[in-house]
Protein backbone atom coordinates (compact mmCIF):
# COMPACT_ATOMS: atom_id res chain seq x y z
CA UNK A 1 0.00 0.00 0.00
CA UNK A 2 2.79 2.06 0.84
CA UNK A 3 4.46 1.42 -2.82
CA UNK A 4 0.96 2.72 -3.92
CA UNK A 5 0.85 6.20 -2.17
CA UNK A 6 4.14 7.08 -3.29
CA UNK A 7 3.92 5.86 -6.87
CA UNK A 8 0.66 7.92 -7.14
CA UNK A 9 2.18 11.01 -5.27
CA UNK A 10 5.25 10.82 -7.65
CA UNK A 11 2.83 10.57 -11.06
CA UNK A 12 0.83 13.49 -9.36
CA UNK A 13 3.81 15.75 -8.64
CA UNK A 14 5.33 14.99 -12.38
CA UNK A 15 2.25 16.13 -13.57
CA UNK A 16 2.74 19.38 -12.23
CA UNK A 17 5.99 19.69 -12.89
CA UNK A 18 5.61 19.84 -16.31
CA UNK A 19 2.60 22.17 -16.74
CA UNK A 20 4.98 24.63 -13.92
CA UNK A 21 6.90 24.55 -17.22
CA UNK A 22 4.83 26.62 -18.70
CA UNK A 23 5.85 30.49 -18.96
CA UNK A 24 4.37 32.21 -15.61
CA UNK A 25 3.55 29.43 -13.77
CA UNK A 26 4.56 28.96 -10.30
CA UNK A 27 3.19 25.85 -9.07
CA UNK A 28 5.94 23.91 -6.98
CA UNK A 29 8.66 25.00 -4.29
CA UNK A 30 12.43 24.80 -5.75
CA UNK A 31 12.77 21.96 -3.05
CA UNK A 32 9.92 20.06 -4.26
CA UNK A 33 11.31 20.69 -8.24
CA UNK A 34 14.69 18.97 -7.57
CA UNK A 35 12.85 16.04 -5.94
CA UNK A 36 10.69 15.11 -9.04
CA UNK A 37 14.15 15.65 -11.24
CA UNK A 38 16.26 13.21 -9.02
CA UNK A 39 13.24 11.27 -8.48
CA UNK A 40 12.66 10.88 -12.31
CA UNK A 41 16.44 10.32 -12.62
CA UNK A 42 16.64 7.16 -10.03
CA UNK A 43 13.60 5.91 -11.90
CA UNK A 44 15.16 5.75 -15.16
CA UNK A 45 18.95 4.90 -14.27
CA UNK A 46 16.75 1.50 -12.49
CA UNK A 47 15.08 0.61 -15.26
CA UNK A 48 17.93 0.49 -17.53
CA UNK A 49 19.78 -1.33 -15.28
CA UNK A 50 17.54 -3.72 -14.63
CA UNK A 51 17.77 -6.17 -16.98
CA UNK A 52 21.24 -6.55 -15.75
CA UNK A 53 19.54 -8.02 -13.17
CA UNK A 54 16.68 -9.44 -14.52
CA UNK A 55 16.50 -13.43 -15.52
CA UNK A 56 13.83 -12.29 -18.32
CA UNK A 57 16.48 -9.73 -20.05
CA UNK A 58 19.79 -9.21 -21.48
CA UNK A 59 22.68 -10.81 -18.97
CA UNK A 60 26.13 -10.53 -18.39
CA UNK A 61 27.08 -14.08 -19.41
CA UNK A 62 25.05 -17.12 -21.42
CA UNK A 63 23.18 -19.63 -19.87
CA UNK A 64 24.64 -22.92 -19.76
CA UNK A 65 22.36 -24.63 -17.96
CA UNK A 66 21.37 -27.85 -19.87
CA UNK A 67 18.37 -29.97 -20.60
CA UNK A 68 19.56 -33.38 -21.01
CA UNK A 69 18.08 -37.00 -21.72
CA UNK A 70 19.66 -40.23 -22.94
CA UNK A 71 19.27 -43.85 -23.29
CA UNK A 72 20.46 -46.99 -25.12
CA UNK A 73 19.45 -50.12 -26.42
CA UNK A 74 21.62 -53.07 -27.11
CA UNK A 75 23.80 -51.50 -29.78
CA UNK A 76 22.90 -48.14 -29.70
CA UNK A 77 24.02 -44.70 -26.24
CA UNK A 78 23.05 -41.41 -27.29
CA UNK A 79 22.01 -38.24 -25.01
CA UNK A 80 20.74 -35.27 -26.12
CA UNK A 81 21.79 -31.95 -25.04
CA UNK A 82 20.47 -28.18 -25.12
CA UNK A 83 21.54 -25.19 -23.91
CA UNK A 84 19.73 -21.48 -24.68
CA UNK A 85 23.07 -20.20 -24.44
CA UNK A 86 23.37 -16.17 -25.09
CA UNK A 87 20.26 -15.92 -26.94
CA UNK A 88 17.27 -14.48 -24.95
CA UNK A 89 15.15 -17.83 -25.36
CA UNK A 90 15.70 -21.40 -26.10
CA UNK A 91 14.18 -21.90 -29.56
CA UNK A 92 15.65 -25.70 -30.27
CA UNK A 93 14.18 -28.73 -29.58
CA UNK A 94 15.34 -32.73 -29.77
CA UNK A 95 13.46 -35.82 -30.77
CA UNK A 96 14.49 -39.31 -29.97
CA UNK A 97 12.46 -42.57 -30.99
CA UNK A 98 14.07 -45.94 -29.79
CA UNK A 99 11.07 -47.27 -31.78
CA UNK A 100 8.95 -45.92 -34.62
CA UNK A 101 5.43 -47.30 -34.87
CA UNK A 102 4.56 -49.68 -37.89
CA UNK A 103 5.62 -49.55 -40.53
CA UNK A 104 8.92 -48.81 -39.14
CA UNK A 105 8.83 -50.46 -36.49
CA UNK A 106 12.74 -51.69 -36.98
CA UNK A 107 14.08 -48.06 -36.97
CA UNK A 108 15.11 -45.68 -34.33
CA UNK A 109 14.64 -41.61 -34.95
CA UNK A 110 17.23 -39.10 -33.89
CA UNK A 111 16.25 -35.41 -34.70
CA UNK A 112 17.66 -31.91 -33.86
CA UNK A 113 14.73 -29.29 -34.79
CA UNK A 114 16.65 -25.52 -34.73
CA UNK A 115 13.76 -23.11 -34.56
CA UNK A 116 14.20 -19.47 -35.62
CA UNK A 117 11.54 -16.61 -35.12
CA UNK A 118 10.16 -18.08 -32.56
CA UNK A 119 10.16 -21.71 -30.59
CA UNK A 120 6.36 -22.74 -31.51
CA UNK A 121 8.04 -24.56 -34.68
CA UNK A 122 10.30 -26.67 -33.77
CA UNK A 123 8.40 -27.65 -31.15
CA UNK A 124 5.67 -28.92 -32.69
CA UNK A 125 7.85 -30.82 -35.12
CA UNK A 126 10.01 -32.25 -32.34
CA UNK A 127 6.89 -33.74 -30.89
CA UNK A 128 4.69 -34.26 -34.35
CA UNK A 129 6.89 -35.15 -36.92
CA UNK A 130 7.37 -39.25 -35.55
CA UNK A 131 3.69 -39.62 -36.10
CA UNK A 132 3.44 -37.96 -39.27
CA UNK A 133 6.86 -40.02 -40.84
CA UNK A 134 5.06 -42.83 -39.80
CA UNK A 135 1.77 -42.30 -41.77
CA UNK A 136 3.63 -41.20 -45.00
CA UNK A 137 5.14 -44.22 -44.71
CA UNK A 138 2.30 -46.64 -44.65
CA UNK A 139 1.36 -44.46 -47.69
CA UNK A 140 4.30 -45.25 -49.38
CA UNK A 141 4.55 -48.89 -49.05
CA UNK A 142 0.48 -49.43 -49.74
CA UNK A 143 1.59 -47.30 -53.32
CA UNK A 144 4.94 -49.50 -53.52
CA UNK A 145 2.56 -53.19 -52.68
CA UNK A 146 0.54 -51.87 -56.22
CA UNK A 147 3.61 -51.81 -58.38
CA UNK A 148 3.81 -53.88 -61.01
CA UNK A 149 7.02 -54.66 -60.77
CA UNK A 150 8.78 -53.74 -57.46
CA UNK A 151 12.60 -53.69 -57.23
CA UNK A 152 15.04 -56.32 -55.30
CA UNK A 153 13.45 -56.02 -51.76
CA UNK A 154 16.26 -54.20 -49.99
CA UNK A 155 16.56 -51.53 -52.75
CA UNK A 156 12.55 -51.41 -52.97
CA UNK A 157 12.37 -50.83 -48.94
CA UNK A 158 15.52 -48.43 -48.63
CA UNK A 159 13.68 -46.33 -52.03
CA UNK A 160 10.36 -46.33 -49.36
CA UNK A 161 12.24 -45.17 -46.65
CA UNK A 162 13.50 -42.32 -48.78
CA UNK A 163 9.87 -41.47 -50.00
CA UNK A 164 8.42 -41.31 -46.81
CA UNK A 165 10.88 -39.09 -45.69
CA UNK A 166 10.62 -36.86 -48.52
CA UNK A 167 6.61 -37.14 -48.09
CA UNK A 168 6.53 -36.42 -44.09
CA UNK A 169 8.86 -33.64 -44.69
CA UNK A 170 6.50 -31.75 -46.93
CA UNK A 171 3.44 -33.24 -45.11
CA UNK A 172 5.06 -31.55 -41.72
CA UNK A 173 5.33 -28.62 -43.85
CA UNK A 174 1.80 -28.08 -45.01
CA UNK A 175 0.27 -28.91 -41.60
CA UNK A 176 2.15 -26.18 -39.64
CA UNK A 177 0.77 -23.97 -43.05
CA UNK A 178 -2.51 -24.77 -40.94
CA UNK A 179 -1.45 -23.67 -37.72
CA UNK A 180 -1.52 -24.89 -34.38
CA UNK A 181 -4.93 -25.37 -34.68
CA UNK A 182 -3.60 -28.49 -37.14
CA UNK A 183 -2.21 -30.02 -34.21
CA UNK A 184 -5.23 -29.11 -31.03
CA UNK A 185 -6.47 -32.33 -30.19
CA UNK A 186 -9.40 -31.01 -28.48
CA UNK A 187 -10.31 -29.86 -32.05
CA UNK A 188 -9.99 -33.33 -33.63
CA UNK A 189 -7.14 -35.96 -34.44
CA UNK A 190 -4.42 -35.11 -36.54
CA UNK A 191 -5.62 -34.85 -40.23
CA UNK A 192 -2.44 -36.06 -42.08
CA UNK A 193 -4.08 -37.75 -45.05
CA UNK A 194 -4.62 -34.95 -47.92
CA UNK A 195 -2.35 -32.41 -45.57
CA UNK A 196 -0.53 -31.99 -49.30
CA UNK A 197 -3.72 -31.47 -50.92
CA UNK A 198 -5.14 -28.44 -48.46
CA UNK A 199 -2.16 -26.70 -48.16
CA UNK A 200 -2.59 -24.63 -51.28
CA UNK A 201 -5.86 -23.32 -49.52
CA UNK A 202 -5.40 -19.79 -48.06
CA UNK A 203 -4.80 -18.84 -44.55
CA UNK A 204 -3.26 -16.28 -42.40
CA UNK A 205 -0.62 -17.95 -40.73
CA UNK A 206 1.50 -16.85 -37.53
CA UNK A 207 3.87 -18.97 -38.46
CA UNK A 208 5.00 -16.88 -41.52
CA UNK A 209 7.71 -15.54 -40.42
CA UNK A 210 9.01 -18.28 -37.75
CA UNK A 211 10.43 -21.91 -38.62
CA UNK A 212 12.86 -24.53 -37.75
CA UNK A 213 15.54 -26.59 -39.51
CA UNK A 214 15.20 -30.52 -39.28
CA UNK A 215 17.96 -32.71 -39.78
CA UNK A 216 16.50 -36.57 -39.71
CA UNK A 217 18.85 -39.83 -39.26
CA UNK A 218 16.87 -43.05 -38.85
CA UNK A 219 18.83 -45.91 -38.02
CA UNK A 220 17.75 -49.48 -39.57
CA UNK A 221 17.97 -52.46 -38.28
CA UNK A 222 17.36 -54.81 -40.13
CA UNK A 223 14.66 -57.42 -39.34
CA UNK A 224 15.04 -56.58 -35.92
CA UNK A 225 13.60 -54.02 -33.07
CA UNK A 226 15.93 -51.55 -32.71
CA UNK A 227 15.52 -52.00 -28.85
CA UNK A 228 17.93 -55.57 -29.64
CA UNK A 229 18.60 -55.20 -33.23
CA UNK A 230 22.64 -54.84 -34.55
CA UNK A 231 22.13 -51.47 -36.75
CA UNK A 232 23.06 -51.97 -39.85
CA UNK A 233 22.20 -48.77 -42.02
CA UNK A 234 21.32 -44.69 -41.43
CA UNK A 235 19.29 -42.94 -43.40
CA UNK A 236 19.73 -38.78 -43.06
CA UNK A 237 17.62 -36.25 -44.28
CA UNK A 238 18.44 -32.92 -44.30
CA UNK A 239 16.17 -29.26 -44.67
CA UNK A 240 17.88 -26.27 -43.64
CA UNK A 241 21.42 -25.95 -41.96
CA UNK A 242 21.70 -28.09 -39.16
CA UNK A 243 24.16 -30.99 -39.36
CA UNK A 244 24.44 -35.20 -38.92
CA UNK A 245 28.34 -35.95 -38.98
CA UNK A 246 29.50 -39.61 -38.35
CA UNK A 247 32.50 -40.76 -36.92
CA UNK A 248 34.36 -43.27 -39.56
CA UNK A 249 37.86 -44.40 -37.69
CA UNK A 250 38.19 -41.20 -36.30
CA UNK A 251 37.50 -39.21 -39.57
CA UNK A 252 34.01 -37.53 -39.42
CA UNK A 253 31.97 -37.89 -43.09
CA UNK A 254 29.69 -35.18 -43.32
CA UNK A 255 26.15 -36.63 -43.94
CA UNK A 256 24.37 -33.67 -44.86
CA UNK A 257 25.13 -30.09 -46.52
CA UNK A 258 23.94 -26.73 -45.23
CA UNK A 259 21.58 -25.28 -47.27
CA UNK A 260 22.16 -21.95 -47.68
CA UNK A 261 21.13 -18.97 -50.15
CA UNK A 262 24.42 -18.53 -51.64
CA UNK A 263 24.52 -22.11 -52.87
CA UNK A 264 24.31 -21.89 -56.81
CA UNK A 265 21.47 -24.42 -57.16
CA UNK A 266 19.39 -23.02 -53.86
CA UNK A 267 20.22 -19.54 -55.20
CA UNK A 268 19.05 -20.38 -58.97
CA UNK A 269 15.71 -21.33 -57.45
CA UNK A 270 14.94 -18.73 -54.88
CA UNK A 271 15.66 -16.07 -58.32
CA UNK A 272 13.12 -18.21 -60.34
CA UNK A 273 10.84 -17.77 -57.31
CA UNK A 274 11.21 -13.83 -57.57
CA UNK A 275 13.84 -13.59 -55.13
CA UNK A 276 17.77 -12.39 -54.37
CA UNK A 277 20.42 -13.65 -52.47
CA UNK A 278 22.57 -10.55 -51.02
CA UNK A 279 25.79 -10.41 -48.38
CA UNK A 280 24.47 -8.85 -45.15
CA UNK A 281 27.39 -8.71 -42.72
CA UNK A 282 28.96 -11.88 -42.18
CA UNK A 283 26.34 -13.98 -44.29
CA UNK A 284 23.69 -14.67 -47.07
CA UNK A 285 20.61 -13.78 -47.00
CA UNK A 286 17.27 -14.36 -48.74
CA UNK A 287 16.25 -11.12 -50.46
CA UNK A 288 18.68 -9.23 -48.59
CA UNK A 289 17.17 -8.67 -44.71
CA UNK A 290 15.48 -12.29 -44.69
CA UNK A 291 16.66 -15.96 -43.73
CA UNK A 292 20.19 -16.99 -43.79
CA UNK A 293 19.24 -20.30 -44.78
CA UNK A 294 17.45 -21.50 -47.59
CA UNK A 295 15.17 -24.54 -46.30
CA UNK A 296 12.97 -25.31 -43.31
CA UNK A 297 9.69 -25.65 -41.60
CA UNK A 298 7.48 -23.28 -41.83
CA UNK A 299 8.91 -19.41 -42.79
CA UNK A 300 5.44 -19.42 -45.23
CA UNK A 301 6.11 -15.62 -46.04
CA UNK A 302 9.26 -17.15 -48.42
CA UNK A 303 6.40 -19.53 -49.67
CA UNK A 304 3.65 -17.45 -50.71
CA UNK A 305 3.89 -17.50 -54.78
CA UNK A 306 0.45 -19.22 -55.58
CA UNK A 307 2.25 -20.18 -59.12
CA UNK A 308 4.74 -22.68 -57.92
CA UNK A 309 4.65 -25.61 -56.29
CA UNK A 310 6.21 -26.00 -52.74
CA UNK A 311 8.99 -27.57 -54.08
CA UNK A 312 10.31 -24.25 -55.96
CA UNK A 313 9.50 -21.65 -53.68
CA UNK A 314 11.92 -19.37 -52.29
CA UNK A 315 11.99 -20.92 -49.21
CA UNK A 316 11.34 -24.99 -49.02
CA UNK A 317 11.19 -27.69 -47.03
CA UNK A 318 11.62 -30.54 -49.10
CA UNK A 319 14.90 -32.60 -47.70
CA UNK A 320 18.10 -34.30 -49.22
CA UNK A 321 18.32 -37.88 -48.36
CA UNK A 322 21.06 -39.98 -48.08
CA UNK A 323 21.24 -43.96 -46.88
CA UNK A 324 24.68 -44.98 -45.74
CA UNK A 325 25.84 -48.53 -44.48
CA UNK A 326 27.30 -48.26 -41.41
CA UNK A 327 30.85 -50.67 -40.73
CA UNK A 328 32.79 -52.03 -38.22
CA UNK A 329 34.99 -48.71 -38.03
CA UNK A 330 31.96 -46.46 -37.33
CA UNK A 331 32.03 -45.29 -33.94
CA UNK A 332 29.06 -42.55 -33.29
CA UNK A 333 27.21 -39.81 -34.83
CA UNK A 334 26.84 -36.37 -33.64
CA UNK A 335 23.21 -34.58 -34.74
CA UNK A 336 23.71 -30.82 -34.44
CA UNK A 337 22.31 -27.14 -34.80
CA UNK A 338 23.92 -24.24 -36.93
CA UNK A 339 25.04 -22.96 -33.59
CA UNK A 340 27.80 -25.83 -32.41
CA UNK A 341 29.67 -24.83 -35.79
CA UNK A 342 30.00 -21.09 -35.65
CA UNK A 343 33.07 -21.87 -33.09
CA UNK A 344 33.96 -25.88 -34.40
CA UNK A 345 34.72 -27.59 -37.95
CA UNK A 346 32.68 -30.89 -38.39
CA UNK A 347 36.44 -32.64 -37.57
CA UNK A 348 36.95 -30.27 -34.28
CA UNK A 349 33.16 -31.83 -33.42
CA UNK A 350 34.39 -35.13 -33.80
CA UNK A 351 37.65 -35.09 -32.28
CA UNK A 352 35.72 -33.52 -29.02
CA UNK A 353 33.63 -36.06 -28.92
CA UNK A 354 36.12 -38.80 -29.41
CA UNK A 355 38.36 -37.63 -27.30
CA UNK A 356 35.35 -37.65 -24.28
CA UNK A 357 34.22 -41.22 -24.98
CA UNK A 358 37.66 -42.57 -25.33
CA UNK A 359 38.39 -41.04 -21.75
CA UNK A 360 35.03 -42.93 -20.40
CA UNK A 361 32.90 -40.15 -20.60
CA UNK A 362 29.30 -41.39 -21.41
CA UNK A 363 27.53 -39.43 -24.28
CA UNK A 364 25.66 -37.24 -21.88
CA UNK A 365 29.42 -36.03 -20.92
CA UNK A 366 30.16 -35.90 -24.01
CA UNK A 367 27.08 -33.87 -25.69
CA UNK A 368 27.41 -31.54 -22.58
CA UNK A 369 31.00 -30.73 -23.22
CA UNK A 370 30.63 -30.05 -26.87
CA UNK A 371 27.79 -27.41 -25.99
CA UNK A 372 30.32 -25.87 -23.80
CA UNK A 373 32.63 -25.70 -26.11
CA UNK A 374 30.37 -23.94 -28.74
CA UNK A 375 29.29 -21.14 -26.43
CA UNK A 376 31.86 -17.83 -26.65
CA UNK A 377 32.99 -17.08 -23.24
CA UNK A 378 33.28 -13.26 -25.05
CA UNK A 379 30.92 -12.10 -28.09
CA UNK A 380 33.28 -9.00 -28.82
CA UNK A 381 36.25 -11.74 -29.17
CA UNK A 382 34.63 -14.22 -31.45
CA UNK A 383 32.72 -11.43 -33.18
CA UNK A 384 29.42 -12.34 -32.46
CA UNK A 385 30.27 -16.47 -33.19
CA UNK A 386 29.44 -18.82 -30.58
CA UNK A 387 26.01 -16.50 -29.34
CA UNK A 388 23.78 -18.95 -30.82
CA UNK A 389 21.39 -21.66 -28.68
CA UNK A 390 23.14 -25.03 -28.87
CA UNK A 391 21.63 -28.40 -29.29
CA UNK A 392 23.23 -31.85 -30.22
CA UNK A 393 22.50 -35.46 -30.33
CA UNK A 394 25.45 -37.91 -29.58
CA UNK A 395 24.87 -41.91 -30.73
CA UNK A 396 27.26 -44.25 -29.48
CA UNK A 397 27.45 -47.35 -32.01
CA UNK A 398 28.46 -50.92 -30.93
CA UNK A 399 29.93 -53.41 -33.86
């Protein structure tokens, strides 16, 4: 109450302070005058140093606090890891199957989502995009049972796995084109079948302008459940810039490539689609002030030319897929946002790692200390590098 009276006296007095500022008047006593100024001065000199203080502004130093959670299987240790780092929210998020629902029900997912505008995004993907892979691909193989004449069975079922990543990709896509309400399951079940279909239909969308990369590895299997199943192949996809590096004998093999404007064939399309690429301090950007990269979730402002398809729009989501066969010199993967490699090369990444499991360090240890080591200790030293949140996904291997 006490806060109250004075706050109330203070407005009051300011009040007429500024109408005694007015030629002839003579409202206040010079006492009471350099009270409101000091008054007014204290008042402002605490609110701009409050968020020095404040856990909801701009601090000092980054958060490193992390949200971890891991788990293994007969063959297969992997933790994830996520830190918000120097960025005012956390706007990642991590996905881990041990176990897909049929039709794969011998693969395990691994997914790093890397949200931008916003966390909404990647979010929803993080926690969506199982169910919807899964769908596409009892789509898939119900079109691949009514071909006339199907392939050898492994290339037939690695070509399915492929299509139903490419599918759930763009099926993701055109339900977050929805909106949330897509995904409300007070307001019905998830509507997945014809998602492709009804995206085309108008609607003001509030995720225009926010998105997420999504970089994909399923691990086969085999015959088996991945849960006691020797893995035997990974399939990546890739849509945007995050990263899936593998450890090969100590060598890391790059299983994906940034997409980003600047690259000829991403910057051939996103002209045809009306748009430029142009250097904006240290990097490429879609016509000049917009993303950095040139594929992801969501971001339906870069999609919004009703003449082309999704799949030659400035801005799309449609992945590049790779399936590699994993030997008896592969040791782990590593699954990680934009933000570990403003500080690391994909070899530094792997060598960190390495060196961390080699020592005994599980893969929680191990995810936790590359995060650490991506996060500047000094943005005015690394130029603005290593301000970025941080997530990654380390996946021990057993041969």
């Amino acid at each position: 109450m006490l806060y109250g009276i004075c706050r109330d006296l203070y407005i009051v007095l300011l009040v007429i302070f500024v109408i005694d500022q007015i030629p002839g008047s003579d409202l206040l006593h010079d006492v009471t005058r350099k009270a409101v100024v000091v008054a007014t001065i204290c008042i402002v000199a605490a609110k701009l140093a409050q968020p020095l203080f404040s856990d909801k502004g701009p601090r000092r130093g980054p958060r490193r606090q992390k949200k971890t959670d891991g788990g293994k299987t007969a063959y297969l240790e992997w933790s994830s890891a996520e830190m918000q780092g120097w960025r005012p929210a956390m706007e990642d998020a991590t996905c881990i199957v041990p176990s897909l629902p049929s039709p794969l029900e011998n693969k395990a997912l691994f997914a790093v989502f890397d949200g931008h505008g916003g966390a909404q995004v990647s979010e929803i993907a993080s926690k969506e995009f199982p169910k919807v892979l899964a769908s596409c691909a009892a789509n898939v193989l119900a079109e691949a049972a009514k071909e006339e004449a199907p392939k050898s069975q492994s290339a037939n079922a690695e070509s399915c796995v492929e299509r139903a990543l490419h599918l759930g990709m763009l099926t993701m896509d055109a339900l977050l084109r929805k909106g949330p309400i897509a995904f409300d399951r007070k307001a019905g079940p998830l509507q997945i079948a014809g998602a492709l279909e009804a995206s085309s239909e108008k609607r003001s969308n509030q995720f225009n302008l926010m998105g997420s990369t999504a970089i994909v590895v399923l691990v086969d299997c085999g015959d088996e459940s991945p849960i006691h199943g020797k893995p035997r192949s990974i399939t990546v996809a890739n849509c945007g810039d995050s990263r899936a590096i593998l450890c090969r004998g100590g060598k890391a093999v790059e299983l994906s490539e940034d997409h980003k404007p600047e690259l000829p064939r991403e910057e051939e399309r996103i002209k045809k689609a009306g748009g430029h690429v142009a250097l904006i301090g240290p990097c490429h950007r879609v016509d000049g002030w917009g993303l950095n990269l040139s594929r992801a979730l969501g971001d339906f402002h870069y999609k919004a030319n009703d003449r082309l398809p999704a799949e030659q729009q400035k801005v799309i989501a449609v992945p590049e897929i790779c399936t590699l066969d994993l030997t008896d010199d592969d040791e782990f993967l590593v699954l990680a946002c934009d933000g570990v490699f403003e500080l690391n090369t994909s070899q530094s990444v792997i060598d960190m790692v390495r060196k961390e499991l080699q020592r005994g360090a599980t893969p929680e240890k191990a995810a936790e200390k590359l995060l650490d080591n991506s996060c500047s200790e000094n943005l005015a030293k690394t130029r603005g590098r290593g301000g970025d949140n941080c997530s990654a996904i380390v996946l021990t291997i057993k041969r």
